[in-house]
C-alpha atoms as a PDB file:
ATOM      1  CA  UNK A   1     -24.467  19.528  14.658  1.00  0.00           C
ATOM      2  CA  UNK A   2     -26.281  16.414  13.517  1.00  0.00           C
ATOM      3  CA  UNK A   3     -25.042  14.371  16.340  1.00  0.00           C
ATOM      4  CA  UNK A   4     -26.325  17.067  18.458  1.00  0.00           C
ATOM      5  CA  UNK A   5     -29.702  16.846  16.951  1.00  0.00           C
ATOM      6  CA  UNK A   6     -29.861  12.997  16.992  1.00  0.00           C
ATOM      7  CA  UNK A   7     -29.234  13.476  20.642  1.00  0.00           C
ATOM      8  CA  UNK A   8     -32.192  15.779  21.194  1.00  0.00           C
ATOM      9  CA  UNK A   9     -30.511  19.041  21.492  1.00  0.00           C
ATOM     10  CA  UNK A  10     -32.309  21.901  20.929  1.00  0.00           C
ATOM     11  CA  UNK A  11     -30.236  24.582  21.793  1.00  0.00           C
ATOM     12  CA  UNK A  12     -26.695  25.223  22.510  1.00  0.00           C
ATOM     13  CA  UNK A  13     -24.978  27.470  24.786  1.00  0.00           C
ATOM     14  CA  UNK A  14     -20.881  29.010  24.293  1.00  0.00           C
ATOM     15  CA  UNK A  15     -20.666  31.908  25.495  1.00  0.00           C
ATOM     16  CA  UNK A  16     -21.716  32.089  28.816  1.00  0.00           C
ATOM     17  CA  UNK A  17     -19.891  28.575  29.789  1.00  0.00           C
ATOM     18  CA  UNK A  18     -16.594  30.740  29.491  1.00  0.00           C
ATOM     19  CA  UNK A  19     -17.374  33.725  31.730  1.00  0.00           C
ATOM     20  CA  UNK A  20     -18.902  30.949  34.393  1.00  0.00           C
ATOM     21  CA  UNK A  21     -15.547  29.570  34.190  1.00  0.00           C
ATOM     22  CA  UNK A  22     -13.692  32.558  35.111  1.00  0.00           C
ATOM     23  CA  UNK A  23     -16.554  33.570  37.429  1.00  0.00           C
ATOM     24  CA  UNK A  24     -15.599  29.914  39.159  1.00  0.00           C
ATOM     25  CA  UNK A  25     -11.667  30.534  38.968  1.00  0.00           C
ATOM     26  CA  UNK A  26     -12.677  33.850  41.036  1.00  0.00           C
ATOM     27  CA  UNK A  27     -15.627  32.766  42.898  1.00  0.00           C
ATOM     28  CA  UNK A  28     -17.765  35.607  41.965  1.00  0.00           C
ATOM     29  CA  UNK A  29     -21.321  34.621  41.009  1.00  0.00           C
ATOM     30  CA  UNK A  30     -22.657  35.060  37.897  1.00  0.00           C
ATOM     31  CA  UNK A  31     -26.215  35.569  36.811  1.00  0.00           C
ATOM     32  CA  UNK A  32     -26.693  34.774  33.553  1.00  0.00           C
ATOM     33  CA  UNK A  33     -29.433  36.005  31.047  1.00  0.00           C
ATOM     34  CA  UNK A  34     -29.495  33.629  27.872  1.00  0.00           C
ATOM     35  CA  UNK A  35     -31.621  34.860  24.708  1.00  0.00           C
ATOM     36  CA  UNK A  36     -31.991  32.832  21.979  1.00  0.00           C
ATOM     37  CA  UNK A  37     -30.553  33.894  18.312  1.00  0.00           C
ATOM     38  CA  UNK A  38     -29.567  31.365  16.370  1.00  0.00           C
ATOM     39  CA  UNK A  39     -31.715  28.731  14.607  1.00  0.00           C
ATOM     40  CA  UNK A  40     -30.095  25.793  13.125  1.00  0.00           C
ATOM     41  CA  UNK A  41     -33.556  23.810  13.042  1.00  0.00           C
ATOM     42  CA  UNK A  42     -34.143  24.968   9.355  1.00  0.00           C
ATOM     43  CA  UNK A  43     -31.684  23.261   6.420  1.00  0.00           C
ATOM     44  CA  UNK A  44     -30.524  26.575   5.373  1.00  0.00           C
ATOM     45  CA  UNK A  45     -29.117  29.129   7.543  1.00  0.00           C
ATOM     46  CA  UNK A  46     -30.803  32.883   7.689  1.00  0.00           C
ATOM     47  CA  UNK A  47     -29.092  35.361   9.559  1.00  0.00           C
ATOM     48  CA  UNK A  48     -31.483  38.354   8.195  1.00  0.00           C
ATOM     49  CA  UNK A  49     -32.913  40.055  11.252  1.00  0.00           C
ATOM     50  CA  UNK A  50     -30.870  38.295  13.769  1.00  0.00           C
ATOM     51  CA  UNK A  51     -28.991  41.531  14.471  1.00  0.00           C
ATOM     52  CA  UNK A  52     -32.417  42.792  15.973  1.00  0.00           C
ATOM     53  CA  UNK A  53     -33.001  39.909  17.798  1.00  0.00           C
ATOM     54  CA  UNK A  54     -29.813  39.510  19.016  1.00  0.00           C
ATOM     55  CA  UNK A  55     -29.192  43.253  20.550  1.00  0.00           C
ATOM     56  CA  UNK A  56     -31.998  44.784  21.126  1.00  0.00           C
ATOM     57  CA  UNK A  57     -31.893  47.049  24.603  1.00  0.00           C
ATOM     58  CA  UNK A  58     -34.946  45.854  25.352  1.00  0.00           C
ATOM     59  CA  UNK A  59     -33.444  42.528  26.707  1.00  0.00           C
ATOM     60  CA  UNK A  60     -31.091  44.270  28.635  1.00  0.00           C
ATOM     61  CA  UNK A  61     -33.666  46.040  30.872  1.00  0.00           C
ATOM     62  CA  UNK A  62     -35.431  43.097  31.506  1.00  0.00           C
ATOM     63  CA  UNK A  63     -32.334  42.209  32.839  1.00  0.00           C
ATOM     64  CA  UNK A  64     -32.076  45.307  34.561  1.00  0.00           C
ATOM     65  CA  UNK A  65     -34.937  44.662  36.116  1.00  0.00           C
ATOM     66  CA  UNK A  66     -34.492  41.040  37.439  1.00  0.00           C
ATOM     67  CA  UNK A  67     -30.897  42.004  39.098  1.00  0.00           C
ATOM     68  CA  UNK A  68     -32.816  44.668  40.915  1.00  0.00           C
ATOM     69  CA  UNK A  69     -34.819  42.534  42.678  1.00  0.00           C
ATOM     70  CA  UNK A  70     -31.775  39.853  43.707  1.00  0.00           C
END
């Protein structure tokens, strides 16, 4: 992580790269939605709340929202 940092990284995505990669393999197209969660900027880690932020519905109808009009 502190290479990372030195390097200027802010943010870091794992997740989605492995669904792109099977969305490659099958060439579907994928239309991803990232949301932040995590925050590693702090020296100690807090994961109160981050449940809420993390998986609230209200992100998914955003989504919702944005695929309807693709």
């Amino acid at each position: 992580m502190a290479k990372r940092k030195e390097e200027g990284c802010i943010a870091v995505e794992m997740e989605i790269a492995g669904v792109q990669s099977v969305c490659d393999f099958h060439d579907l197209d994928l239309y991803s939605f990232i949301v932040t969660g995590d925050v590693l900027s702090e020296e100690k880690y807090e994961v109160g709340g981050l449940h809420n932020a993390n998986h609230n519905l209200d992100k998914f109808f955003i989504a919702l929202k944005i695929a309807k009009r693709i």
